[in-house]
Each structure stands twice: as C-alpha cells, then as structure tokens.
Protein backbone atom coordinates (compact mmCIF):
# COMPACT_ATOMS: atom_id res chain seq x y z
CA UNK A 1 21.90 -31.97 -25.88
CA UNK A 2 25.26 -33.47 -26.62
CA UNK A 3 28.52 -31.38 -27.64
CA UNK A 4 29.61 -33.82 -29.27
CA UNK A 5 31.31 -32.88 -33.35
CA UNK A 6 28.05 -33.38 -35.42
CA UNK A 7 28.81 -35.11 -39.18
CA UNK A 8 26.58 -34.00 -41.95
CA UNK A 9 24.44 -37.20 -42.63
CA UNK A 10 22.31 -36.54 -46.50
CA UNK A 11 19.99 -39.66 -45.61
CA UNK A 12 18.86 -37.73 -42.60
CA UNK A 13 19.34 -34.20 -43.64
CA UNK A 14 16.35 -34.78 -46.68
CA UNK A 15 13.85 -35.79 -44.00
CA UNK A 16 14.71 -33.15 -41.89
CA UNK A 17 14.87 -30.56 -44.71
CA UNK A 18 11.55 -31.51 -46.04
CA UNK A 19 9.69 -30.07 -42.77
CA UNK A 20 10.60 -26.98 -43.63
CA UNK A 21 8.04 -27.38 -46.55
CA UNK A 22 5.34 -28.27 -44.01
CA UNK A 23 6.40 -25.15 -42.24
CA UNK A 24 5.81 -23.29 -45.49
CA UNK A 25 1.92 -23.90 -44.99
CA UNK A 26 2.03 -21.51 -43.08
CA UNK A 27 1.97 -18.76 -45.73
CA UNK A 28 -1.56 -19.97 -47.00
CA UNK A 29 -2.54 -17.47 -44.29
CA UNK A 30 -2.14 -14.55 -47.20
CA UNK A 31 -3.53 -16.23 -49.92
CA UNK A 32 -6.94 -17.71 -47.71
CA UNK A 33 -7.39 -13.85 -46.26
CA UNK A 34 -8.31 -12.28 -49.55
CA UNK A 35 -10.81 -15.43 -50.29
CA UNK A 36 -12.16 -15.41 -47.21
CA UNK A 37 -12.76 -11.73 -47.44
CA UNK A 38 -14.57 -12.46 -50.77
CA UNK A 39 -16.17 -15.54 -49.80
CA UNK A 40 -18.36 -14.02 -46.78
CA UNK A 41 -18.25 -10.15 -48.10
CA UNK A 42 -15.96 -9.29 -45.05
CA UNK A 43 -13.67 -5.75 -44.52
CA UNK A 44 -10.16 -6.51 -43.58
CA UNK A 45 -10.25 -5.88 -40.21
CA UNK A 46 -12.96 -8.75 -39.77
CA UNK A 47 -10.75 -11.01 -42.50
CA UNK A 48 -7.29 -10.31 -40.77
CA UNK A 49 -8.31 -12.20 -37.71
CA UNK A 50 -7.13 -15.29 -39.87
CA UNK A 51 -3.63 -13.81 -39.26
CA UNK A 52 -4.72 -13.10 -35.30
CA UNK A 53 -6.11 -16.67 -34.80
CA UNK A 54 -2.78 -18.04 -36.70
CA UNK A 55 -0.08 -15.79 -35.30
CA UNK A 56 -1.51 -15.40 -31.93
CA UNK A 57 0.26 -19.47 -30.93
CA UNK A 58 3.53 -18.08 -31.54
CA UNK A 59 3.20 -15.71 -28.74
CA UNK A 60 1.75 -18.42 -26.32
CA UNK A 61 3.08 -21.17 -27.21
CA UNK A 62 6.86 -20.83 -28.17
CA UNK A 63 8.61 -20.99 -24.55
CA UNK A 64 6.27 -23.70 -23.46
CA UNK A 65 7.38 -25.63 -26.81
CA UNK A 66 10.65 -25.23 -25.60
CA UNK A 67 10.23 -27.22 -22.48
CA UNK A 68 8.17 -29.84 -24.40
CA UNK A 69 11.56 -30.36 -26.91
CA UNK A 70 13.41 -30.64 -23.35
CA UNK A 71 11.12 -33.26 -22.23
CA UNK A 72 10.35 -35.49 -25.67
CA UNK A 73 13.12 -34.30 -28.08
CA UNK A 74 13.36 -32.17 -31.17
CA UNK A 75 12.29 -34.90 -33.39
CA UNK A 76 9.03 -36.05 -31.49
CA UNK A 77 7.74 -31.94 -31.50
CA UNK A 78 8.42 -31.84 -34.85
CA UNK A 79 6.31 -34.77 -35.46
CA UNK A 80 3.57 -33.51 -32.65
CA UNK A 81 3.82 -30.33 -34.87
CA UNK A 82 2.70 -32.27 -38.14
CA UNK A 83 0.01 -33.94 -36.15
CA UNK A 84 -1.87 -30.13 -35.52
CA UNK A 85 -1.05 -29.38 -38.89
CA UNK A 86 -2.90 -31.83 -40.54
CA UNK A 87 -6.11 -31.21 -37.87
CA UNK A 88 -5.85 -27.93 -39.06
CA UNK A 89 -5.77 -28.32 -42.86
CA UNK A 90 -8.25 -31.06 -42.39
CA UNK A 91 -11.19 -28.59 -41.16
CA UNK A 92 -12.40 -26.22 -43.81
CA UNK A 93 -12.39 -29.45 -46.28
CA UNK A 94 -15.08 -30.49 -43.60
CA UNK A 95 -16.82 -27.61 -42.93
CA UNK A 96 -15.98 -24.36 -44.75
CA UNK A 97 -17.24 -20.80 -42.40
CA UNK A 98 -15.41 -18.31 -40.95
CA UNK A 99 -15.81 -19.79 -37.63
CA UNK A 100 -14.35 -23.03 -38.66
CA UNK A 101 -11.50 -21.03 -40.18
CA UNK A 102 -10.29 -19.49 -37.54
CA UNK A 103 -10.22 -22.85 -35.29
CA UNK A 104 -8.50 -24.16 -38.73
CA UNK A 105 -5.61 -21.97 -38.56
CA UNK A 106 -5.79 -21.93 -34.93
CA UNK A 107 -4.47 -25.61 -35.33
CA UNK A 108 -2.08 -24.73 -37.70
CA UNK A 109 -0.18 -21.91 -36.09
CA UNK A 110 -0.01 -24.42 -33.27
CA UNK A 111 1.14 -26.96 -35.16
CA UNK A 112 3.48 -24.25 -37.06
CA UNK A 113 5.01 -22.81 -33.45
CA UNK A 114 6.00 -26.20 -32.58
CA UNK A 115 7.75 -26.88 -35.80
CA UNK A 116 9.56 -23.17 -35.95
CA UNK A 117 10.68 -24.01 -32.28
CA UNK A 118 11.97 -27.55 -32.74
CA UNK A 119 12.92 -27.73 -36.67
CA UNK A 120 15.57 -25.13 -36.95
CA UNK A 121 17.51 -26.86 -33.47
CA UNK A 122 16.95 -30.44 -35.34
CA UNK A 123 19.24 -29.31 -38.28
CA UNK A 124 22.05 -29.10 -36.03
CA UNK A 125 22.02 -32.49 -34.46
CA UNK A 126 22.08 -33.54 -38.28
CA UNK A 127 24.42 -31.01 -40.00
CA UNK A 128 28.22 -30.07 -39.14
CA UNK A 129 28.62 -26.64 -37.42
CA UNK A 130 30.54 -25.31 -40.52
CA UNK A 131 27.47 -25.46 -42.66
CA UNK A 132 24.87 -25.19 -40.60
CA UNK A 133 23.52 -21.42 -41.53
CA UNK A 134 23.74 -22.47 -45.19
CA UNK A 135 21.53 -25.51 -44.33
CA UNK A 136 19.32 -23.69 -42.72
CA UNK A 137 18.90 -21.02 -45.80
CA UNK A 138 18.27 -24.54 -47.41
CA UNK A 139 15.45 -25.09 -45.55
CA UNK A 140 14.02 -21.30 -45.96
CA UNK A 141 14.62 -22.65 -49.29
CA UNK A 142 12.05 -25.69 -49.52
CA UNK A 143 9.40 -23.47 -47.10
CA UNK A 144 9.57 -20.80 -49.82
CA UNK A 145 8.80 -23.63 -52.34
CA UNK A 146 5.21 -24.49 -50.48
CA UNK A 147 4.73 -21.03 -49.64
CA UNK A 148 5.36 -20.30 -53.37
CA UNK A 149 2.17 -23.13 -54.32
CA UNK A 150 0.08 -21.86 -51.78
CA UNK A 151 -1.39 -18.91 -54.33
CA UNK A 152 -0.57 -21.11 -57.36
CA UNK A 153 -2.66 -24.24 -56.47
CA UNK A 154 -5.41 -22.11 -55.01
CA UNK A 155 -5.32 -20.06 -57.69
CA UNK A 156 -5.54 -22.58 -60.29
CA UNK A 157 -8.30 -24.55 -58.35
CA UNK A 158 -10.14 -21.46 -57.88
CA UNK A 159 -11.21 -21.60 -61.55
CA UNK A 160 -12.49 -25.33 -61.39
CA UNK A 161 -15.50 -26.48 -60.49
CA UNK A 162 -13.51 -27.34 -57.03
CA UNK A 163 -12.91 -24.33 -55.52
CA UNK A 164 -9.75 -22.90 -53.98
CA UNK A 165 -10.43 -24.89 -50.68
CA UNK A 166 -9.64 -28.15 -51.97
CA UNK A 167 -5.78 -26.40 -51.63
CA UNK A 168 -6.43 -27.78 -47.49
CA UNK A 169 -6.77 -31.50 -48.43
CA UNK A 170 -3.81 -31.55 -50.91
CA UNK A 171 -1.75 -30.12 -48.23
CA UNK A 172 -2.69 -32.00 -45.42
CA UNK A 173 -2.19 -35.72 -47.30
CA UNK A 174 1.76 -33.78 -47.73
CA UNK A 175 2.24 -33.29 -44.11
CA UNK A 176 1.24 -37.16 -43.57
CA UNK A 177 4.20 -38.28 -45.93
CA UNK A 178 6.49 -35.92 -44.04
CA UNK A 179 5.74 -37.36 -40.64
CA UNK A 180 5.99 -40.64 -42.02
CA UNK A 181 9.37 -39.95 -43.84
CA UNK A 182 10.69 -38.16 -40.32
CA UNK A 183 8.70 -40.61 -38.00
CA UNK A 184 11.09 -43.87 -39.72
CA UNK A 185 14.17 -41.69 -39.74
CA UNK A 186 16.94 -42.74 -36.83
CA UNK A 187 18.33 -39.14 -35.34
CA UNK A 188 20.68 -39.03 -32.58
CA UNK A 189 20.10 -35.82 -30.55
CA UNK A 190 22.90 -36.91 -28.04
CA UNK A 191 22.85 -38.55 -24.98
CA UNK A 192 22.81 -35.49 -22.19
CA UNK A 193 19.60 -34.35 -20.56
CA UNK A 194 19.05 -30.85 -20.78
CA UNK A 195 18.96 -28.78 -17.67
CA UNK A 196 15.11 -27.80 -15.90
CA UNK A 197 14.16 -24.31 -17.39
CA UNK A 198 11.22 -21.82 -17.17
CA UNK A 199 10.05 -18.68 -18.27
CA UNK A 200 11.70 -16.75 -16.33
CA UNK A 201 14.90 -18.32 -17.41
CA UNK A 202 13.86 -18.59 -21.08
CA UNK A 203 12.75 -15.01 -21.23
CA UNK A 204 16.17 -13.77 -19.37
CA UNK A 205 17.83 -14.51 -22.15
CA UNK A 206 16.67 -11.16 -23.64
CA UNK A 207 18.76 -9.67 -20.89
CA UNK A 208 21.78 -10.88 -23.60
CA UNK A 209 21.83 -7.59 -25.80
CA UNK A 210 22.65 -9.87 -29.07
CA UNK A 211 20.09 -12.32 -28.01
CA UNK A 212 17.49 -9.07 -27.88
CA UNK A 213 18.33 -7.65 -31.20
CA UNK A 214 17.84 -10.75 -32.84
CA UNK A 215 14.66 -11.48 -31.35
CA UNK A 216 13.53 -7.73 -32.94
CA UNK A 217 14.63 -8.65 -35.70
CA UNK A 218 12.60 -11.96 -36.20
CA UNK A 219 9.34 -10.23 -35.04
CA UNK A 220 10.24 -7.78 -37.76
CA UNK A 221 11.18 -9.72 -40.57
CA UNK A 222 7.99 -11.98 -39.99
CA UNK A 223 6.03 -9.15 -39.73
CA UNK A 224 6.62 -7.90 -43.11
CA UNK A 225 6.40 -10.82 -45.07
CA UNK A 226 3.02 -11.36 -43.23
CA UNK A 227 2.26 -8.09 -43.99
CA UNK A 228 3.05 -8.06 -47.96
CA UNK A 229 1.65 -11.68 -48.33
CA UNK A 230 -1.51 -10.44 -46.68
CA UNK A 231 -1.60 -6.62 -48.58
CA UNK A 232 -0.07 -6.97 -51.95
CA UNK A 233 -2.59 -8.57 -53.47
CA UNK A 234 -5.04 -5.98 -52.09
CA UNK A 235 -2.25 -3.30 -53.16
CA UNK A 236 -2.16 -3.91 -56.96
CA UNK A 237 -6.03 -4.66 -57.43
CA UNK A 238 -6.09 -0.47 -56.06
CA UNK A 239 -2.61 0.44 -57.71
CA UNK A 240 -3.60 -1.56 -61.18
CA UNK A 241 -7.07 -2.61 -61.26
CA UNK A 242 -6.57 -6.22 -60.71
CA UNK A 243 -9.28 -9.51 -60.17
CA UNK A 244 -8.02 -10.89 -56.76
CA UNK A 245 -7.69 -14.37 -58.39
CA UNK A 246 -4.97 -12.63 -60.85
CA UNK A 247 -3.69 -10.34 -57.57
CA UNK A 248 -2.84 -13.53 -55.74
CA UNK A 249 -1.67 -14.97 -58.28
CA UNK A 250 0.91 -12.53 -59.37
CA UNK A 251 2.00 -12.42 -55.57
CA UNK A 252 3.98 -15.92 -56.28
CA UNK A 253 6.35 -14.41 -57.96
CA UNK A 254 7.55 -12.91 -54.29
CA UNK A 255 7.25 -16.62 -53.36
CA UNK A 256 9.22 -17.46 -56.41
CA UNK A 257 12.07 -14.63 -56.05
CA UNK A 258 12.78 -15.64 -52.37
CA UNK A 259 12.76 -19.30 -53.13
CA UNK A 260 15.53 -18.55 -56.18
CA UNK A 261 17.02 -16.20 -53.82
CA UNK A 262 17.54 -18.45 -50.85
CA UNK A 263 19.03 -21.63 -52.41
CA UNK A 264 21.28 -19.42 -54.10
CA UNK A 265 22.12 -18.26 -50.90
CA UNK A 266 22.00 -21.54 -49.13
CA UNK A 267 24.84 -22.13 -51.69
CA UNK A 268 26.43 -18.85 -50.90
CA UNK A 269 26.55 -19.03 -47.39
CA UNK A 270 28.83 -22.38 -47.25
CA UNK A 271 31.44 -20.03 -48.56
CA UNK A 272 31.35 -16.93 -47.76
CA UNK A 273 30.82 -14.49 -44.78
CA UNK A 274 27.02 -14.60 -43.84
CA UNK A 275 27.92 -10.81 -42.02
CA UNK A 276 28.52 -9.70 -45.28
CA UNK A 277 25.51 -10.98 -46.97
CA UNK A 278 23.20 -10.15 -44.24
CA UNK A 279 23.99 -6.23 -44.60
CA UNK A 280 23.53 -6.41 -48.72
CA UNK A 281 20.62 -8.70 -48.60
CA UNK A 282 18.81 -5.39 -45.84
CA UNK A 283 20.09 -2.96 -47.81
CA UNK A 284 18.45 -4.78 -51.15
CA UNK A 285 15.18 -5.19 -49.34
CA UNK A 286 14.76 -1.61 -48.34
CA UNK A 287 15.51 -0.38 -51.31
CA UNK A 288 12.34 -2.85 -53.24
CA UNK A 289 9.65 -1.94 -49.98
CA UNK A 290 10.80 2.13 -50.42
CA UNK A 291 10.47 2.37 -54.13
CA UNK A 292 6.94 -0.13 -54.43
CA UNK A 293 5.31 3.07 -52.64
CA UNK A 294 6.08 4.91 -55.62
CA UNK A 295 5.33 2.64 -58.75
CA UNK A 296 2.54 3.43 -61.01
CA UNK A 297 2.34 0.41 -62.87
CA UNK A 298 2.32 -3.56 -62.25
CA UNK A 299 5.66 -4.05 -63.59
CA UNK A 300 7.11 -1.38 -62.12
CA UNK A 301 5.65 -2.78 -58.37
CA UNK A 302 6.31 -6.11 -59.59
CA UNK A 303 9.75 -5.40 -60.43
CA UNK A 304 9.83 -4.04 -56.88
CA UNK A 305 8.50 -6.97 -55.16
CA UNK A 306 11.47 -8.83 -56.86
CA UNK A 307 14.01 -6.88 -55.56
CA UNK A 308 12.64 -7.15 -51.78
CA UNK A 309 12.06 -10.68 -52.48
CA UNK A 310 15.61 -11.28 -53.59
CA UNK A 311 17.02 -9.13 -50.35
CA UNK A 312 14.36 -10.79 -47.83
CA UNK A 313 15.05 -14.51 -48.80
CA UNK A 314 18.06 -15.26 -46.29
CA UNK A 315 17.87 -13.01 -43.36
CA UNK A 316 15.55 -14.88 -41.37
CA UNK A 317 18.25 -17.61 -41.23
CA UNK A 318 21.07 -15.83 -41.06
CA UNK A 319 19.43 -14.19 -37.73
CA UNK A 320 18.86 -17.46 -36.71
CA UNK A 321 21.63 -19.00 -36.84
CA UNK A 322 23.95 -15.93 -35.27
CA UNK A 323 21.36 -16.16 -32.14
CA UNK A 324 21.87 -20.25 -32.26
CA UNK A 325 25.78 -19.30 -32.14
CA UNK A 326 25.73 -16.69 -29.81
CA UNK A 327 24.97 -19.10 -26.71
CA UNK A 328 25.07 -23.08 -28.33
CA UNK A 329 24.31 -24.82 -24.95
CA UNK A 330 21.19 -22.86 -24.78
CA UNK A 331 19.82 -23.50 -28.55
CA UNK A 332 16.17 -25.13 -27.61
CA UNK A 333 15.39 -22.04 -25.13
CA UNK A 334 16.94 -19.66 -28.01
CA UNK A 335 15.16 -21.34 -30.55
CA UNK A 336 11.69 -21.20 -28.78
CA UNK A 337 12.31 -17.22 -27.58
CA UNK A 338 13.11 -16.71 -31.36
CA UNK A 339 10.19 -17.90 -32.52
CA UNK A 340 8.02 -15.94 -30.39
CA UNK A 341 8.66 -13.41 -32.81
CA UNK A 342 7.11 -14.75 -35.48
CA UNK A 343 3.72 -13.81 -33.37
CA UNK A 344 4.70 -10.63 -35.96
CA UNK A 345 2.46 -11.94 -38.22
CA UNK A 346 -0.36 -10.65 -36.30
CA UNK A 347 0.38 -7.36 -37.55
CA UNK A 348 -1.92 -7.90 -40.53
CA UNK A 349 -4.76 -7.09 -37.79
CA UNK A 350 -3.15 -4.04 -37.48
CA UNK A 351 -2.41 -3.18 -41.70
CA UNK A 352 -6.04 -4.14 -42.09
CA UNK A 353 -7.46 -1.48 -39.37
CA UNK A 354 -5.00 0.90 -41.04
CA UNK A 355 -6.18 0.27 -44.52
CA UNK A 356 -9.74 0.22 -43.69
CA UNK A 357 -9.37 3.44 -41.95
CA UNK A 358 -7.33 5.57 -44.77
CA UNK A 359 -9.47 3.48 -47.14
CA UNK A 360 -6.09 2.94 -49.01
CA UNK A 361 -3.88 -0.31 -48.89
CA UNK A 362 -1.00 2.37 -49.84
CA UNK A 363 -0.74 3.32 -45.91
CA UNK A 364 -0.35 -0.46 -44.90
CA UNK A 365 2.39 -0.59 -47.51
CA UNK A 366 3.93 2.33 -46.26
CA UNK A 367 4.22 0.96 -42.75
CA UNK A 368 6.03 -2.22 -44.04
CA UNK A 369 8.82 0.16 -45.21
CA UNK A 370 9.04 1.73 -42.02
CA UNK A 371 9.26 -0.93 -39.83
CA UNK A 372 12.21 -1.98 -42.43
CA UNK A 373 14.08 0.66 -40.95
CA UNK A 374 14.96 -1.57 -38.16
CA UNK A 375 16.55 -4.36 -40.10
CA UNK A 376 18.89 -2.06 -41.77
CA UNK A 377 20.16 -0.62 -38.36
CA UNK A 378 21.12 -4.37 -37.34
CA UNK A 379 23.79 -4.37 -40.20
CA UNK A 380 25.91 -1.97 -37.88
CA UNK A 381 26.10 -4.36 -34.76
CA UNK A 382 26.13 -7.54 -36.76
CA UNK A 383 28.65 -6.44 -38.91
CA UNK A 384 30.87 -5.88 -35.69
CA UNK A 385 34.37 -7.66 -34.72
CA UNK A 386 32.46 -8.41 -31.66
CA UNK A 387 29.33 -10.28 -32.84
C-alpha cells in the first residue's frame, strides 16, 4: 500500500466507520446460544457449537484473507465480507433448526473474519496516522452499538407474536445499506502493489516478540467477551433466579457500558497517551471479572459487569493499533495474523463443557478471570520506553 501522508477525509471515514456496526453482528452469537439452547432443549456443550461453527473461520480463514486484501483491496473484502454476512443472517429467517444454524453462523464468522481482517487496515488509508487508534476505538464504538441491540431487539421480539428470530432479517436488510453506502464510496488505498506473501511469511511474524504478545492478547480479550456474552446470562439466572429473556436482557447493559466506555475513549485517545490508558483500562477490568465471582445479588454482579465493561471497551484497539505501528509496511499480514485470535471465541465450547461438568456456570466465570491474568501482565511491556 502507499506511504504516502494519509488526510482524515469525514465523507469517507462515516462509510468506513459504519462497518464496524456490521462487524458488531457478530455478538448475536451470545444472545442466539441461550435461545437456541431453549428452543431445541439442548445442554451447553451441544448449544456452544454456535460459538465453534462461528469462531472456528477466524482460525482458517484470517491469513488467507490477508492475501485476498493483497490481491482485490481492503475495500472489495470488506464488501465480499458483507456479502457472507447477509447469506448468513438470511438462513434461519428461511429455515430455523439447529442444523441450519450452525451453517448460518458458519457464513457469518466468514463473512465476520474477512471484515476483522480488512476493516481495521481500511481506517488507515482514510484517517491521518495521529488519530488513527482513537478512530479505531470509534469504530469499537459503533460495533458495541449493534452488539448492544443484539439482546435488546431479540429480546423485545421475543415477547411478540414474532419471535426472537425475526432479529436475522432486520440485520441482514442493515448490512445491504452498508455495502451500498461503502460499495459508492471512492477510497484511495495507494498506488503500490503489495509484495507476494504466504503463510509461512505471515505466520513469521510471530517470531517479532511485540507482534506475539499482541496476538495473545487478542485471542484473550476475544475470548472473554465471548465467554461473558455467552455465560452471564446463564450466570445470573443460577446466581439470582432469572427468566433467560430478562438474563439476556440485562446482559446489554455490558453492551451498553463498553459502547459509553469506548467513544469516551475514542475521544480520549486523540489526546492522550493510549500506554497509559491501556494499563488503567486492564487493571479496571480485572478488578469487575475478580469481584463478579463473589456477588450475591444482581446489582451487586451487575455493578460488576459495569466496571469490566468500562475497563474492556478500548483494549482491543489499543492492541491493535500498537501491532499496526509496530511494523506499518506489513499492516494487511498483521491485521489478518491479529485476527486469528479472535478464533478465541471458541472458548465458549470449552466454558460450556466446564459448566456442564461442575453443573455450575460459577466455574466458567471463574476461568474468565483467570485467563484475565494475562492482559494485566501486558501493561509491563507495553508500558515500556521500548514499545
């Protein structure tokens, strides 16, 4: 891609912004698990290979979506990327069992791998250097906003005579007016051709220590918002007794805080040091996953989920955009190893054997907060003079 100085163009950033709320889909994931699991009487081992089917793209997929952007630009996979999207969403409006589901989101973490991989990389052909990580909080921003309605609408529709799965269609006629508003929108991604990679190029870039610890990080960070998306609700219908349609519901308000949280911090992060707010915003987070092991009540777990909300809604970006900056010339490989980590999702599988087997959603929790651990050891070498 060129080097050439990029000027922050608004006409172009609001098409490119608004993917990120296609990207949000996503998160339905959590919210169509605990139907699902309702719907066809399923345990959670059976219902959490939604997540598998989902998550399992970003594992396959990401590297070889790199060498697609190389090939037919950021812009094009991003609107390939809407095009699965919509199949996806498309299907269990058709035909609604569990089989159908899981080639449903099948199609949408395809479509959603392609748009990780080539959205975040599009920003910067569209956004000066100086403010790129606070655009790209931004656009956590807007993806936090659909992943906030997710639960809301499907909540809401679950008590009309619709059903919750009419959520699919709503969505999908969105993701047509964002390829449409993308598809008409003149980008320049620079004149230079990119250089041939492969795997075994792409994947050397983990031989970079900086490069490595970010791409931990990612698989962590996705893997516990997967992970509380997918188990809170099932958490505070043991902890307080809850209907799942009130469960889910109360789960926006996670969607909620971290949408608050990062356009705040999209503002934020224009001005001051994103080192700085990367180590408060772990340290803020582990304190809200620690303590919800140990409420009693629903306010005093909800008040919990606030605080990790609050502390989780930036990092992803900020990681993101440190890795973009560590190597710039390589920022479609880096963005496609990245976003193999988001195959961290799957973990739900993994929460649901562990909750089916203690018969408690408290030891799924509990691993959340461990794995936590590792995103308050990055503060140490991101906080560096030499990072």
């Amino acid at each position: 891609m060129s080097t050439t100085t990029t000027k922050t163009s608004m006409s172009k950033v609001f098409p490119v912004i608004f993917g990120f709320f296609i990207m949000g889909f996503v998160d339905l994931i959590g919210t169509a698990i605990n139907y699902v699991k309702a719907d066809f009487s399923l345990n959670d081992t059976t219902a959490n290979l939604l997540s598998v089917s989902c998550f399992l793209w970003f594992l396959i997929l990401s590297i070889p979506t790199g060498f697609l952007m190389n090939r037919i630009g950021r812009k094009n996979t991003v609107l390939v990327s809407f095009l699965f999207t919509f199949a996806g969403l498309a299907i269990p409006f058709v035909a609604y069992n569990f089989a159908f589901l899981l080639v449903a989101f099948a199609l949408i973490g395809i479509g959603n791998t392609l748009v990780q991989v080539a959205l975040n990389p599009l920003v910067t052909n569209v956004v000066a250097k100086e403010k790129q990580t606070g655009m790209l909080t931004i656009g956590q921003f807007v993806k936090a906003i659909a992943s906030c309605l997710g639960p809301i609408v499907a909540s809401w529709l679950a008590g009309t005579t619709l059903g919750w799965i009419y959520v699919f269609p709503v969505f999908a006629l969105v993701s047509v007016v964002a390829a449409t508003w993308l598809w008409i929108t003149r980008i320049d991604e620079g004149t230079e051709k990119s250089s041939e990679v492969s795997f075994g190029a792409t994947l050397s870039l983990l031989k970079n220590p900086k490069i490595l610890m970010f791409f931990i990080g990612i698989l962590v960070l996705v893997g516990a918002d997967v992970g509380l998306n997918t188990t809170l609700p099932k958490y505070l219908e043991e902890r307080c007794n809850l209907p799942l349609e009130k469960a889910d519901l109360l789960k926006s308000i996670y969607f909620i805080v971290r949408t608050v949280g990062a356009f705040v911090g999209g503002i934020l992060l224009m001005k001051v040091s994103e080192k700085s707010f990367y180590k408060y915003s772990a340290l803020l987070a582990f304190v809200g996953i620690v303590c919800m092991l140990f409420g009693n009540s629903l306010w005093s777990i909800m008040a919990c989920v606030v605080v990790f909300g609050l502390g989780y809604a930036n990092l992803f970006a900020i990681i993101f955009s440190l890795a973009l900056k560590t190597l710039p010339a390589k920022a479609n490989e880096i963005s496609s190893l990245l976003i193999v980590g988001v195959s961290g999702g799957a973990i739900a599988l993994l929460l649901g054997g562990v909750s089916d087997f203690f018969h408690s959603q408290w030891a799924a929790m509990a691993i959340l907060a461990v794995i936590w651990v590792y995103i308050v050891w990055l503060i140490k070498p991101i906080s560096s003079k030499n990072n």
